[in-house]
Structure formats: C-alpha cells, structure tokens
PDB file of N, CA and C in Angstrom:
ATOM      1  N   UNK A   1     -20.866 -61.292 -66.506  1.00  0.00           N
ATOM      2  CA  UNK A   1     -20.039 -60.098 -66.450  1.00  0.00           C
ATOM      3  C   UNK A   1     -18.629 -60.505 -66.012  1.00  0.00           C
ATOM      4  N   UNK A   2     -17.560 -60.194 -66.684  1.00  0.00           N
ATOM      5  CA  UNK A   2     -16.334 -60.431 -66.221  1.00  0.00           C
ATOM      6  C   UNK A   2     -15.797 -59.249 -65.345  1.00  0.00           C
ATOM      7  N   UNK A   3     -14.477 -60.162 -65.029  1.00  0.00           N
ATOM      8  CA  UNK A   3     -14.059 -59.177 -63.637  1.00  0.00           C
ATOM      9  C   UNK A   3     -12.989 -59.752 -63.433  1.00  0.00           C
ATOM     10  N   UNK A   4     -11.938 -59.116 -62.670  1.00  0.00           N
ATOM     11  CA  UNK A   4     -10.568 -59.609 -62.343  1.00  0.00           C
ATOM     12  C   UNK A   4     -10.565 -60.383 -61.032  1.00  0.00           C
ATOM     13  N   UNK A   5      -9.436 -61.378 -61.561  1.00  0.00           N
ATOM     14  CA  UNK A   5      -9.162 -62.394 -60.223  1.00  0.00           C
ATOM     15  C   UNK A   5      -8.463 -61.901 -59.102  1.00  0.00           C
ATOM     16  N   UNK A   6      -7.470 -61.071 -59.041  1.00  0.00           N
ATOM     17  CA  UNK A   6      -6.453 -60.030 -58.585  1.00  0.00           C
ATOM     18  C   UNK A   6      -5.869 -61.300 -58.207  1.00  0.00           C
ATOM     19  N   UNK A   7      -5.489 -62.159 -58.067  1.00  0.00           N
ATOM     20  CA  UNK A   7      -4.411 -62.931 -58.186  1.00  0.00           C
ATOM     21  C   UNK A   7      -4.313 -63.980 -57.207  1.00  0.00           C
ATOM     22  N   UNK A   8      -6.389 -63.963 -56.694  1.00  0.00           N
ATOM     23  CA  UNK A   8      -6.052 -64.442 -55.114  1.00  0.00           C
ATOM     24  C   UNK A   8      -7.655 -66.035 -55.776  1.00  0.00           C
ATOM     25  N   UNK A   9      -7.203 -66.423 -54.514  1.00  0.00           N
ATOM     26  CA  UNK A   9      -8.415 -67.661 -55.002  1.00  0.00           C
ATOM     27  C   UNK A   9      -9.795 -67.079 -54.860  1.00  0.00           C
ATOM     28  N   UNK A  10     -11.024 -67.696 -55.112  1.00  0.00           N
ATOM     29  CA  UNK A  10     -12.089 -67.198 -54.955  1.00  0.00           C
ATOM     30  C   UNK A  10     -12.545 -66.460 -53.387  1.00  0.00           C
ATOM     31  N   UNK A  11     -12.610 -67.349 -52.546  1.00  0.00           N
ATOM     32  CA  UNK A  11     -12.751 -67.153 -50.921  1.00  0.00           C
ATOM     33  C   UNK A  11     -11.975 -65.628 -50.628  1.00  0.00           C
ATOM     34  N   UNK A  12     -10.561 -65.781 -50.916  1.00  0.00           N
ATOM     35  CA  UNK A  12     -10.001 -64.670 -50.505  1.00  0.00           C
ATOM     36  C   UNK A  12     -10.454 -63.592 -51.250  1.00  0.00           C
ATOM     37  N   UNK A  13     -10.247 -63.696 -52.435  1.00  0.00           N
ATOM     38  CA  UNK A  13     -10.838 -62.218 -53.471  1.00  0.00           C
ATOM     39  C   UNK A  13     -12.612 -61.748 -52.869  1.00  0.00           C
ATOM     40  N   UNK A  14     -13.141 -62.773 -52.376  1.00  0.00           N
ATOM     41  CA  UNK A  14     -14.676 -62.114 -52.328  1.00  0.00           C
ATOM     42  C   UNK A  14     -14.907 -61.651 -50.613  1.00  0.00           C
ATOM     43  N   UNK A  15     -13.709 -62.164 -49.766  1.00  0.00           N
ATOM     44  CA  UNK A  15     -13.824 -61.794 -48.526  1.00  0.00           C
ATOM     45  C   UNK A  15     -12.795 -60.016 -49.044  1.00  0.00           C
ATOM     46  N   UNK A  16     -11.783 -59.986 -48.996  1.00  0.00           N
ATOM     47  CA  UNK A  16     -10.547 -58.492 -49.162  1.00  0.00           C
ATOM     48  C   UNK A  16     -11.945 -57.791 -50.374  1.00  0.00           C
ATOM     49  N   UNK A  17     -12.925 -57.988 -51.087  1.00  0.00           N
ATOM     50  CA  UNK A  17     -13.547 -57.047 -51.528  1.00  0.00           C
ATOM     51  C   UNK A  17     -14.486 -56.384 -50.573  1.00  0.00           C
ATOM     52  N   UNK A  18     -14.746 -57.575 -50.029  1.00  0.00           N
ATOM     53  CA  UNK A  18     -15.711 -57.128 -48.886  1.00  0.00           C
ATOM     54  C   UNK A  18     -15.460 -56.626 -47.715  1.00  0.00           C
ATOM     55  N   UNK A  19     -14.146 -56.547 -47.658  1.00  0.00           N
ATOM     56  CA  UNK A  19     -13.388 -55.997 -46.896  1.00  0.00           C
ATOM     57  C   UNK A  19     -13.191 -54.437 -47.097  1.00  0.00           C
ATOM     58  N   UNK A  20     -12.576 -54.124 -48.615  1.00  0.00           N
ATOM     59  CA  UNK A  20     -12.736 -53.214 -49.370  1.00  0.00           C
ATOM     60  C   UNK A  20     -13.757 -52.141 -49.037  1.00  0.00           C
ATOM     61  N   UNK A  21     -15.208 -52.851 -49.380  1.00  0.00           N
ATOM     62  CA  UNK A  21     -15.839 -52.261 -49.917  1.00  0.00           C
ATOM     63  C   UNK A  21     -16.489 -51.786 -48.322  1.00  0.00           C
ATOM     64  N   UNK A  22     -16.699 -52.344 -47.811  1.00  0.00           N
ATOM     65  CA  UNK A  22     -17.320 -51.720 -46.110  1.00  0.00           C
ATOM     66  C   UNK A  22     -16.309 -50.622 -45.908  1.00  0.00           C
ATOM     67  N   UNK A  23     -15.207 -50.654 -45.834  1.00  0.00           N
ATOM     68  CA  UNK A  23     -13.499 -49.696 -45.303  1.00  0.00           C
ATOM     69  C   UNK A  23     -14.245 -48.704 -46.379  1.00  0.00           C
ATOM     70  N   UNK A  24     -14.378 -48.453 -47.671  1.00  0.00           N
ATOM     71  CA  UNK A  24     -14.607 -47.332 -48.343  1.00  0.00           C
ATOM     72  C   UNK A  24     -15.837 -46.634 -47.963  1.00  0.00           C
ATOM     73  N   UNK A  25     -17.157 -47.512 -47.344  1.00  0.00           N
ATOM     74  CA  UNK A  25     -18.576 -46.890 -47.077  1.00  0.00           C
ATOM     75  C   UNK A  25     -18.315 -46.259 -45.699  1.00  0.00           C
ATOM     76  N   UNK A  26     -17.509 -46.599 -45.243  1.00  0.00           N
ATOM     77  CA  UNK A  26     -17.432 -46.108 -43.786  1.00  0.00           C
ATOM     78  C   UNK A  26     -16.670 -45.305 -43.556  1.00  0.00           C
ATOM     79  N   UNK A  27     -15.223 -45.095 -44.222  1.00  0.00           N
ATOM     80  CA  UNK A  27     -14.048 -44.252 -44.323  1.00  0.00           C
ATOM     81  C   UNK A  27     -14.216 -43.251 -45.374  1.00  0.00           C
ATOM     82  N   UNK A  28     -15.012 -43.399 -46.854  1.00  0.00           N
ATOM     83  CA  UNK A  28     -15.127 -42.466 -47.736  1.00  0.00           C
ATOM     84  C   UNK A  28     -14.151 -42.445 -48.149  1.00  0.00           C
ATOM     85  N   UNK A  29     -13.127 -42.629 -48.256  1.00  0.00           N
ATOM     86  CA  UNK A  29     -11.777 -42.851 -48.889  1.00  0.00           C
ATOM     87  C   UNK A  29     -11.043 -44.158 -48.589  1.00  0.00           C
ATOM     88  N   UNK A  30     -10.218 -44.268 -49.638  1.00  0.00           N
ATOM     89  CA  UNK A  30      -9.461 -45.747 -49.190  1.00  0.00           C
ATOM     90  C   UNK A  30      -8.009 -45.606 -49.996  1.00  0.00           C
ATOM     91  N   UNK A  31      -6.864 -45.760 -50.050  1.00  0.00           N
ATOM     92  CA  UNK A  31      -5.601 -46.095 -50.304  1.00  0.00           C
ATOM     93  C   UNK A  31      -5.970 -47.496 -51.188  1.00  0.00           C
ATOM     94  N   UNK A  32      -5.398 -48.015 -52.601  1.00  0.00           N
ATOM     95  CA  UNK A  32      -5.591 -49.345 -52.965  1.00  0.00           C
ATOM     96  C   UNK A  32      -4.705 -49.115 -54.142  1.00  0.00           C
ATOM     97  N   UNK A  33      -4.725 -50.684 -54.767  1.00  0.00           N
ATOM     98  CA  UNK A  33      -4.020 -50.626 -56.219  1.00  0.00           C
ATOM     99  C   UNK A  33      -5.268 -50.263 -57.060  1.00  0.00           C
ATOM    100  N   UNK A  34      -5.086 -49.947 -58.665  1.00  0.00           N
ATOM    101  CA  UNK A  34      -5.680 -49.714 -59.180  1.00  0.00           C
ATOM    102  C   UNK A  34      -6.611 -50.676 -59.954  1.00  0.00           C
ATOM    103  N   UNK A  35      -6.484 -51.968 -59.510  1.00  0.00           N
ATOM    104  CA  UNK A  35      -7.461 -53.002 -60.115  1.00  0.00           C
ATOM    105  C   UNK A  35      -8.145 -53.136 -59.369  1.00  0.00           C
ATOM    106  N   UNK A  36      -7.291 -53.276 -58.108  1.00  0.00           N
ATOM    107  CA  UNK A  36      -8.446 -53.423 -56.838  1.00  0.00           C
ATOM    108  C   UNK A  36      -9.532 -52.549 -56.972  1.00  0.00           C
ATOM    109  N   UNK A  37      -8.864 -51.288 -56.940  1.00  0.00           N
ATOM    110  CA  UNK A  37      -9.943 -50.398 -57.011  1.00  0.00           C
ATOM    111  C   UNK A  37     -11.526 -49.643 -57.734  1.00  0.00           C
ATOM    112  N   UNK A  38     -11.010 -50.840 -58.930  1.00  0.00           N
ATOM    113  CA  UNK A  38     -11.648 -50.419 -60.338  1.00  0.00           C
ATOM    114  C   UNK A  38     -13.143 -51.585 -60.064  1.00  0.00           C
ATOM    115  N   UNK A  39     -12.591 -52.677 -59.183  1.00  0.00           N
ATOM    116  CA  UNK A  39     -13.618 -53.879 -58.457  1.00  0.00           C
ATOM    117  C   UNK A  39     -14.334 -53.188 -57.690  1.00  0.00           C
ATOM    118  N   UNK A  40     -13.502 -52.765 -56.355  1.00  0.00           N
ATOM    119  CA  UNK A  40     -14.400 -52.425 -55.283  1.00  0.00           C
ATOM    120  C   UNK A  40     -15.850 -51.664 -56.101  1.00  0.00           C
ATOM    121  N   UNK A  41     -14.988 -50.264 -57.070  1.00  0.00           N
ATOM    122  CA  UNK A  41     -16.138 -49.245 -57.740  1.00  0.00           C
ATOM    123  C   UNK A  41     -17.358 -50.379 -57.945  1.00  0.00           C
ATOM    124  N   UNK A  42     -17.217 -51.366 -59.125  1.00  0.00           N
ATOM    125  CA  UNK A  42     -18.593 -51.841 -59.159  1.00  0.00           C
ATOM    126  C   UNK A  42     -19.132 -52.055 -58.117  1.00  0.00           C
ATOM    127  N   UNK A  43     -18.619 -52.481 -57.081  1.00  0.00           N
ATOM    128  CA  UNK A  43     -19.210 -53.138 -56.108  1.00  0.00           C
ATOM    129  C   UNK A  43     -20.323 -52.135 -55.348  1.00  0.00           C
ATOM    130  N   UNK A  44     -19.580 -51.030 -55.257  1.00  0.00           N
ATOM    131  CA  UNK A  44     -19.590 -49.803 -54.464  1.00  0.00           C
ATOM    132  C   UNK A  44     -20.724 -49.285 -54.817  1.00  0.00           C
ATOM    133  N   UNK A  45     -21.046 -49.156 -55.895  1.00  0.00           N
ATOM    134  CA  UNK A  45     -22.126 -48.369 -56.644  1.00  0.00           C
ATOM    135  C   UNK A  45     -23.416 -49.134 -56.721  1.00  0.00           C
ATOM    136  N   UNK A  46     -23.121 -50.238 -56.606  1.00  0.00           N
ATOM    137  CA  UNK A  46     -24.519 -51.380 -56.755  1.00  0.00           C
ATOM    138  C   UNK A  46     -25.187 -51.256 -55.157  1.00  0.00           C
ATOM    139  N   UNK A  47     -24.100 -51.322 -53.993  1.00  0.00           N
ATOM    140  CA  UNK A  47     -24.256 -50.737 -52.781  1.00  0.00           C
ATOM    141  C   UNK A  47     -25.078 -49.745 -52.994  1.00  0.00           C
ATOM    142  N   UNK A  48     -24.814 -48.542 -53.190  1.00  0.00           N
ATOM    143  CA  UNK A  48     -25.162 -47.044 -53.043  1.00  0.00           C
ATOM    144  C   UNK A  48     -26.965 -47.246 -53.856  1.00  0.00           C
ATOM    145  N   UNK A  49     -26.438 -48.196 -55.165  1.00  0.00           N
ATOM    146  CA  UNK A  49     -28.023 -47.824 -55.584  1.00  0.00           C
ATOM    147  C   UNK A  49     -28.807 -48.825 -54.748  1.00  0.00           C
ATOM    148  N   UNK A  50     -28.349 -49.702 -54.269  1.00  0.00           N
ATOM    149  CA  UNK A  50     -29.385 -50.571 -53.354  1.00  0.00           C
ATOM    150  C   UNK A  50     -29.770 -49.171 -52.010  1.00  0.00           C
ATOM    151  N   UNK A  51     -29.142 -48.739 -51.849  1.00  0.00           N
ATOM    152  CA  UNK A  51     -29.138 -47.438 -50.818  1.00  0.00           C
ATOM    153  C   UNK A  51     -30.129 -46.403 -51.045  1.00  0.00           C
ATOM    154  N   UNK A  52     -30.121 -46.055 -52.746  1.00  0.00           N
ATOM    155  CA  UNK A  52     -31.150 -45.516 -53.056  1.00  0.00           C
ATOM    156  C   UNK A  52     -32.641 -45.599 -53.159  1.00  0.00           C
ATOM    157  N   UNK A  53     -33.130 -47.206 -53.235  1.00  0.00           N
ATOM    158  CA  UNK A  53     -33.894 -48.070 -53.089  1.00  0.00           C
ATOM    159  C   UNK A  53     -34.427 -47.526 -51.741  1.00  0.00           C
ATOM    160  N   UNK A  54     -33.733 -47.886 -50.958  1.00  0.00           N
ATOM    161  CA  UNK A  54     -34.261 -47.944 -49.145  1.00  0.00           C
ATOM    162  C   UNK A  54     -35.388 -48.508 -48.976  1.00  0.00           C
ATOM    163  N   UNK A  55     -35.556 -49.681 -49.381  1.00  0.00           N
ATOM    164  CA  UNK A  55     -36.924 -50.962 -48.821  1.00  0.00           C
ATOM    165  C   UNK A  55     -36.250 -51.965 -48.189  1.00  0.00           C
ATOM    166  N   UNK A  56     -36.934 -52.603 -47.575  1.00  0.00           N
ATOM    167  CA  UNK A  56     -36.370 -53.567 -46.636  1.00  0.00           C
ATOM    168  C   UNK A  56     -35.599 -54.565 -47.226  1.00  0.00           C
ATOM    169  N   UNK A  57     -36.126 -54.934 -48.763  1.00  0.00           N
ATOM    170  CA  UNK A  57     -35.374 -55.899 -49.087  1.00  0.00           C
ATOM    171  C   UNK A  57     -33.771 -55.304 -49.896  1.00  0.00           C
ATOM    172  N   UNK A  58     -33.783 -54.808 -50.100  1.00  0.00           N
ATOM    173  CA  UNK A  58     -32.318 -53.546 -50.126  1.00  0.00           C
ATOM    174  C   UNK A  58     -31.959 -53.728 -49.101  1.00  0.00           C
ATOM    175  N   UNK A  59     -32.226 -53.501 -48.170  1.00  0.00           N
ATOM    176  CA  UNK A  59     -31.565 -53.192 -46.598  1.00  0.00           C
ATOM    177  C   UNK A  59     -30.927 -54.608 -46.780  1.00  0.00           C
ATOM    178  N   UNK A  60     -31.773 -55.786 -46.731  1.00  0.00           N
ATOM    179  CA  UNK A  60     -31.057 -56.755 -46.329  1.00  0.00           C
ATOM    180  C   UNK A  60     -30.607 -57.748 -47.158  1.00  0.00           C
ATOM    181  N   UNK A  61     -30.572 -56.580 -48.794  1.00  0.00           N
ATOM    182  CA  UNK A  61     -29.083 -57.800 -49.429  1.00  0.00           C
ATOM    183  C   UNK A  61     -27.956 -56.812 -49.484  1.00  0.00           C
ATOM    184  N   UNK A  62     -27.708 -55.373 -48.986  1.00  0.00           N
ATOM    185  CA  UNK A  62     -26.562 -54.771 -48.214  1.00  0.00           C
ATOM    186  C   UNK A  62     -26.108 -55.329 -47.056  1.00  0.00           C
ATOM    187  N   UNK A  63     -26.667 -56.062 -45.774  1.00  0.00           N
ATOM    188  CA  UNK A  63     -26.542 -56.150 -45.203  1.00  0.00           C
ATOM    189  C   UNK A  63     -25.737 -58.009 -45.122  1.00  0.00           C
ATOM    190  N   UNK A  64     -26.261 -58.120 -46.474  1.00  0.00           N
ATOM    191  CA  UNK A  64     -26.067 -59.948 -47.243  1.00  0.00           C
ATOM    192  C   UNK A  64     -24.494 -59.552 -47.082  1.00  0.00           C
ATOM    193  N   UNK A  65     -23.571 -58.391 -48.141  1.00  0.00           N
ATOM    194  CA  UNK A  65     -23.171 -58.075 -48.284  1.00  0.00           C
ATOM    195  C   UNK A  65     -21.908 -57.416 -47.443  1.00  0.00           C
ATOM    196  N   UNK A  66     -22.104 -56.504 -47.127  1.00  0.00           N
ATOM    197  CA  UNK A  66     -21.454 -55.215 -46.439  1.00  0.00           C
ATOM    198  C   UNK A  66     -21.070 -56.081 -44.708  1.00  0.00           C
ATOM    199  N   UNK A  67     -20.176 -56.205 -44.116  1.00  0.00           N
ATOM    200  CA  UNK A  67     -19.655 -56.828 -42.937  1.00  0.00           C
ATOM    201  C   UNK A  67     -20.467 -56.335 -41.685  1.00  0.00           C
ATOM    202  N   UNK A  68     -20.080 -54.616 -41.845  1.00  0.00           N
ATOM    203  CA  UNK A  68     -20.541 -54.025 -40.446  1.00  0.00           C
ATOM    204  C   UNK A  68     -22.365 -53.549 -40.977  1.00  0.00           C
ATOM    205  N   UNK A  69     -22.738 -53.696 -39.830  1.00  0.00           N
ATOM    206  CA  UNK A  69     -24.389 -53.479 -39.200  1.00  0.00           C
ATOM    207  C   UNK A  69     -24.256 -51.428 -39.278  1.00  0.00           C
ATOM    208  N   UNK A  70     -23.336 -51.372 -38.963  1.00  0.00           N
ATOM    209  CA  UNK A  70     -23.460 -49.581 -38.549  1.00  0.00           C
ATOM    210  C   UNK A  70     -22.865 -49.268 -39.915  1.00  0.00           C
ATOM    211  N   UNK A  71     -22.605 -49.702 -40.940  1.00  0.00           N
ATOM    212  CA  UNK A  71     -22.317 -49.060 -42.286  1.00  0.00           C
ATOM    213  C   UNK A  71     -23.401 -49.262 -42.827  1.00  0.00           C
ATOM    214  N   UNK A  72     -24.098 -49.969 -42.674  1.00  0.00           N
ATOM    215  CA  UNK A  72     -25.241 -50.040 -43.611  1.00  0.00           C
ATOM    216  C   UNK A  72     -26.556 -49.053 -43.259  1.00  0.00           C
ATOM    217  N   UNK A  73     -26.346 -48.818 -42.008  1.00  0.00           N
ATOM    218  CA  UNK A  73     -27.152 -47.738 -41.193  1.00  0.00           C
ATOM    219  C   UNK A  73     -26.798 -46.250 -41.725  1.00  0.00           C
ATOM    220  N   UNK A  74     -25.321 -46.654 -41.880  1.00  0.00           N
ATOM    221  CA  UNK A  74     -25.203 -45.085 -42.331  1.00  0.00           C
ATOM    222  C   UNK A  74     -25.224 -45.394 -43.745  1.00  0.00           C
ATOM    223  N   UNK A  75     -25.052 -46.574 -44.744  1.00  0.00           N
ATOM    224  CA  UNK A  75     -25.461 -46.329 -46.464  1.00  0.00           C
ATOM    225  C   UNK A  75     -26.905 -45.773 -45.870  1.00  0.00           C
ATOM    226  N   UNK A  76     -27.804 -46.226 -45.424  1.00  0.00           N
ATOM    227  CA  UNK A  76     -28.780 -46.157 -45.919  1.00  0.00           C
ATOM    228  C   UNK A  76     -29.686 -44.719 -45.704  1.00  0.00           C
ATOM    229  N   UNK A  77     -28.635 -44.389 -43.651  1.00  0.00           N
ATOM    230  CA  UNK A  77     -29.342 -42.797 -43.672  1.00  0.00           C
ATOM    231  C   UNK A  77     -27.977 -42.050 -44.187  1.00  0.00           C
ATOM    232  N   UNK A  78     -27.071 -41.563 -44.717  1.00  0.00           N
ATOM    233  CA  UNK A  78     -27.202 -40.400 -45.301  1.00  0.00           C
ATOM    234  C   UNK A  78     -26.632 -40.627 -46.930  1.00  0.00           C
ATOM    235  N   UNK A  79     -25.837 -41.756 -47.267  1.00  0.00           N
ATOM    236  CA  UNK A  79     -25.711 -41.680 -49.016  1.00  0.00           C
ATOM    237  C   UNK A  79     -27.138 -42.008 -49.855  1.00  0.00           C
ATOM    238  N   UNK A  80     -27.989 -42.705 -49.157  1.00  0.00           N
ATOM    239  CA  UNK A  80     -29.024 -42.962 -49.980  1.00  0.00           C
ATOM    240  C   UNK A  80     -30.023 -41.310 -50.552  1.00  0.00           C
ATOM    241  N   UNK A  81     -30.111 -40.741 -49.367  1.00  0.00           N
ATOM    242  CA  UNK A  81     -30.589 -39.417 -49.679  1.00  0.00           C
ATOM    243  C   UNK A  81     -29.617 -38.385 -50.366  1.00  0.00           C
ATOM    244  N   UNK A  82     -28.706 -38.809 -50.013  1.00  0.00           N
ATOM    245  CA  UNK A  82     -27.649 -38.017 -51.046  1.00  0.00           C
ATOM    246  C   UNK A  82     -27.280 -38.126 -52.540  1.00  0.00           C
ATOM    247  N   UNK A  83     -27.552 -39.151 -52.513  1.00  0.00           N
ATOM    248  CA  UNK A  83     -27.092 -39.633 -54.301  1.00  0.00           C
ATOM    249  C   UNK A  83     -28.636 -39.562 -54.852  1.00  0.00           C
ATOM    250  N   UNK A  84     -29.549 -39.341 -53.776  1.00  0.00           N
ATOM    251  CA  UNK A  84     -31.151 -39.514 -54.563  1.00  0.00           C
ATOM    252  C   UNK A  84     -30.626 -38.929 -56.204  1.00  0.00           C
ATOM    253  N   UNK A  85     -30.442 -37.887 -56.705  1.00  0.00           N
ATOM    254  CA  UNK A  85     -30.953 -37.517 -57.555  1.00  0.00           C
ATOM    255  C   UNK A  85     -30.105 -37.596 -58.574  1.00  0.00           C
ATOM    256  N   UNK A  86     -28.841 -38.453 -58.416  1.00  0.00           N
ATOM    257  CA  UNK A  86     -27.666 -38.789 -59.466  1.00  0.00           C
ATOM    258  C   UNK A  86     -28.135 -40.577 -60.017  1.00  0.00           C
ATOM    259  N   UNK A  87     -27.457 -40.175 -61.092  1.00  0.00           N
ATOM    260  CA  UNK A  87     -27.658 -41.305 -61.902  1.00  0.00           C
ATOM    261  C   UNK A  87     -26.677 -42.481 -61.835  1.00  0.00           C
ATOM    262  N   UNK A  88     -25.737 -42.158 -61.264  1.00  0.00           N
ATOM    263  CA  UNK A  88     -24.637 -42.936 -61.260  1.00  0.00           C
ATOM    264  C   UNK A  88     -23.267 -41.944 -60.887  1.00  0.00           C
ATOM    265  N   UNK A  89     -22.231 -43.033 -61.085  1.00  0.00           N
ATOM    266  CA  UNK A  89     -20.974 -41.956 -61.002  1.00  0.00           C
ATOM    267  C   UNK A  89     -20.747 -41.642 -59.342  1.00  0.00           C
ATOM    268  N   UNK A  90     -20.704 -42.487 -58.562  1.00  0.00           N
ATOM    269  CA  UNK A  90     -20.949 -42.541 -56.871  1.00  0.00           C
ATOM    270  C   UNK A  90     -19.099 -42.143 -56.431  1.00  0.00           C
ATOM    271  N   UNK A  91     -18.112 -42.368 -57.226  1.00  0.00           N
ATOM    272  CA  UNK A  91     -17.211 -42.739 -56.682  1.00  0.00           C
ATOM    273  C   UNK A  91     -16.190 -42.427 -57.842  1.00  0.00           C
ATOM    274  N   UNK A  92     -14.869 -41.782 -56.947  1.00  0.00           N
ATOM    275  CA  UNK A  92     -13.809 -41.363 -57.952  1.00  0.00           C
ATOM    276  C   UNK A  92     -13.098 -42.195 -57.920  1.00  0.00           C
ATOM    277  N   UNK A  93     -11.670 -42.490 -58.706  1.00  0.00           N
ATOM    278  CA  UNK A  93     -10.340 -42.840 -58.828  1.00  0.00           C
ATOM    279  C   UNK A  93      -9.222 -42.070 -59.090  1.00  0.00           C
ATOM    280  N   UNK A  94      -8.504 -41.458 -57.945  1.00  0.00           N
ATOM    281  CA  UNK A  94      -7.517 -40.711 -58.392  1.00  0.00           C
ATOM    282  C   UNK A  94      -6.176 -41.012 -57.994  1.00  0.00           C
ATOM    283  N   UNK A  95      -5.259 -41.214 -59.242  1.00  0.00           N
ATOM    284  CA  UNK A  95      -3.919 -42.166 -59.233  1.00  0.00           C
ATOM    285  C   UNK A  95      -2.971 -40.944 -58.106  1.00  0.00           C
ATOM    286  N   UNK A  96      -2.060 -41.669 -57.575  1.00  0.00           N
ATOM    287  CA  UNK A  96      -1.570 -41.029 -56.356  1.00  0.00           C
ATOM    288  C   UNK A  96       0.058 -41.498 -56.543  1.00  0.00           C
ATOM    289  N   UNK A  97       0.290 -42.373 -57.659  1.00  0.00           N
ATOM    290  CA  UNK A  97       1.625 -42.712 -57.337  1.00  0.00           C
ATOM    291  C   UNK A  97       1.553 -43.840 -57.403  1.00  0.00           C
ATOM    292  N   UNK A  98       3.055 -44.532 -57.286  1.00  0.00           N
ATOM    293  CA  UNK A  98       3.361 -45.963 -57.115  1.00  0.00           C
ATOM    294  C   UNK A  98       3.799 -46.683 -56.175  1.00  0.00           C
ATOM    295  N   UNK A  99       4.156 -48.033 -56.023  1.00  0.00           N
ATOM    296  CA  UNK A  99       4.081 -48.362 -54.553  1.00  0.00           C
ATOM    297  C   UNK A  99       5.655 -48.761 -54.247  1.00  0.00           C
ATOM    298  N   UNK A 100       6.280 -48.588 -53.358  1.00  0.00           N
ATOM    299  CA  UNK A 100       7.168 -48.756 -53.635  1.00  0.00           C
ATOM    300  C   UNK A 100       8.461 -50.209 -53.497  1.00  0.00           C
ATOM    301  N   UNK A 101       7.539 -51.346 -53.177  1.00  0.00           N
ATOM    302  CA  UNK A 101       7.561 -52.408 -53.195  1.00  0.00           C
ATOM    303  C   UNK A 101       7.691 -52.785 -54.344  1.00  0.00           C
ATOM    304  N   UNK A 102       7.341 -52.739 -54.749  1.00  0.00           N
ATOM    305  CA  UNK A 102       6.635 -53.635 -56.354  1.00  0.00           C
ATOM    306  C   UNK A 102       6.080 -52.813 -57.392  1.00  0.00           C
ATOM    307  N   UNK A 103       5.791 -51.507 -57.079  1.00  0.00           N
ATOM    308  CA  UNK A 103       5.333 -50.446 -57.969  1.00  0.00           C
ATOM    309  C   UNK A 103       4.588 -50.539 -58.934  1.00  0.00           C
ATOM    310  N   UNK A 104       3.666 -50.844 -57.889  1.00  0.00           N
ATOM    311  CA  UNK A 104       2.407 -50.798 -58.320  1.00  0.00           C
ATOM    312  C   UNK A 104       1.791 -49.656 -58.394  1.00  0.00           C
ATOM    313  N   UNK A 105       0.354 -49.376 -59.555  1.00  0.00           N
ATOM    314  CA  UNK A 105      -0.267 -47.963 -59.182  1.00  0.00           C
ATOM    315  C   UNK A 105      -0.883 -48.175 -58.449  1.00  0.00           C
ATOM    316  N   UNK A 106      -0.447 -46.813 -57.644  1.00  0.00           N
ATOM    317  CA  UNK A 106      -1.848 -46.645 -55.968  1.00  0.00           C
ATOM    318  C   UNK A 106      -2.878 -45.288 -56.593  1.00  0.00           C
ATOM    319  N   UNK A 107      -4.004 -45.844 -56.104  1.00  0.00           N
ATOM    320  CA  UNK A 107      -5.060 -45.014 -56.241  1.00  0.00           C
ATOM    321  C   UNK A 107      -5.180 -44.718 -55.297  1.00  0.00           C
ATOM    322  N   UNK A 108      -6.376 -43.730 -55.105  1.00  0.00           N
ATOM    323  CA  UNK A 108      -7.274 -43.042 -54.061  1.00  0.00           C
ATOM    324  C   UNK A 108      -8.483 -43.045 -54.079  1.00  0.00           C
ATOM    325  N   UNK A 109      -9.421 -43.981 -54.029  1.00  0.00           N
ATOM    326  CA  UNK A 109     -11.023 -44.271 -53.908  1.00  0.00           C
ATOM    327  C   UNK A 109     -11.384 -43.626 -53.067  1.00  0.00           C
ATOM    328  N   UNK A 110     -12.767 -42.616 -53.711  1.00  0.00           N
ATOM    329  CA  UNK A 110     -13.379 -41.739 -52.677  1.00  0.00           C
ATOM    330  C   UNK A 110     -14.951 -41.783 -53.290  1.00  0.00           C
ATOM    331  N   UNK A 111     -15.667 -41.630 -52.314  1.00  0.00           N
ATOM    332  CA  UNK A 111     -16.962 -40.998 -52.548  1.00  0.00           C
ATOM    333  C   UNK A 111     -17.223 -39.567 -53.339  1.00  0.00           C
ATOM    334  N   UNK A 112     -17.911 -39.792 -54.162  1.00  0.00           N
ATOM    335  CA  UNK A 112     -17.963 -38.555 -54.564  1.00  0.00           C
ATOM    336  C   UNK A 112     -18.884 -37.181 -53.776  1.00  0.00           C
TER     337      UNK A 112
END
C-alpha cells in the first residue's frame, strides 16, 4: 500500500504519526496539513476498528502502536462501543484555510 513520505525520513514520519494519531484519539480534533492528515485518517481508522474488535490481542497491537496507556483505555471503553455499528467512515476532514507561513492547506481532523 502506498503512502506519503511528508518530506521527513522514515524514524521521524512514523514517530510525528504517532504522535498524530494518539493527539487525535485523545483530543478528537486536531489542527494539521492536509497530507498529514489524509495519513493520520488511515491510521486512525485501523485504530478504531482494532477498538471494535476489543480482544486482548487488539488491545495490545493498539497499545504496539498508540504512545499513551490512557488513550487506549479510552479507544477501547467508549469509541469501540460507539462505532460498533458503523462500517467505516470514523473521521472527518474539514479544510479551514491556509497557513500562513508557507500556505499550506490546514485541515481540521475530527472524530466523527
């Protein structure tokens, strides 16, 4: 499966996703560019359905995963019962503007 480099070496791109992606399970929203953001989503959703799962071995390749111990406590008690009955589609993207550095598009990653 391909996927974007965002411009950083391997180490850094797979630590700032994982960075990413805990800040969005725990915050429900996140500020980002729009590639970034379009990454974290896969990421995000493979999370959520491991969430849906809720067996031990789920628990602990979120936990492989995901930085903090208390996000995964909360993927697992309240998005896992929440998304029970959706098929997908965990998470929006809504463009917010540009940045004004470099102007870039900024999104808005949220839980749905």
């Amino acid at each position: 499966m391909a996927y974007a480099k965002l411009g950083r070496n391997t180490g850094h791109r797979k630590a700032m996703l994982r960075n990413l992606v805990t800040s969005l399970l725990r915050d429900e929203r996140i500020t980002t560019t729009e590639s970034r953001a379009k990454e974290v989503k896969r990421i995000a959703e493979k999370m959520i359905t491991l969430a849906k799962k809720g067996d031990l071995n789920a628990r602990r390749q979120a936990l492989e995963y995901i930085y903090e111990e208390k996000v995964v406590r909360k993927l697992f008690d309240n998005y896992g019962p929440k998304y029970a009955d959706r098929q997908g589609g965990y998470t929006r993207i809504i463009r917010i503007g540009y940045r004004r550095g470099d102007a870039a598009q900024l999104v808005l990653l949220e839980l749905v």
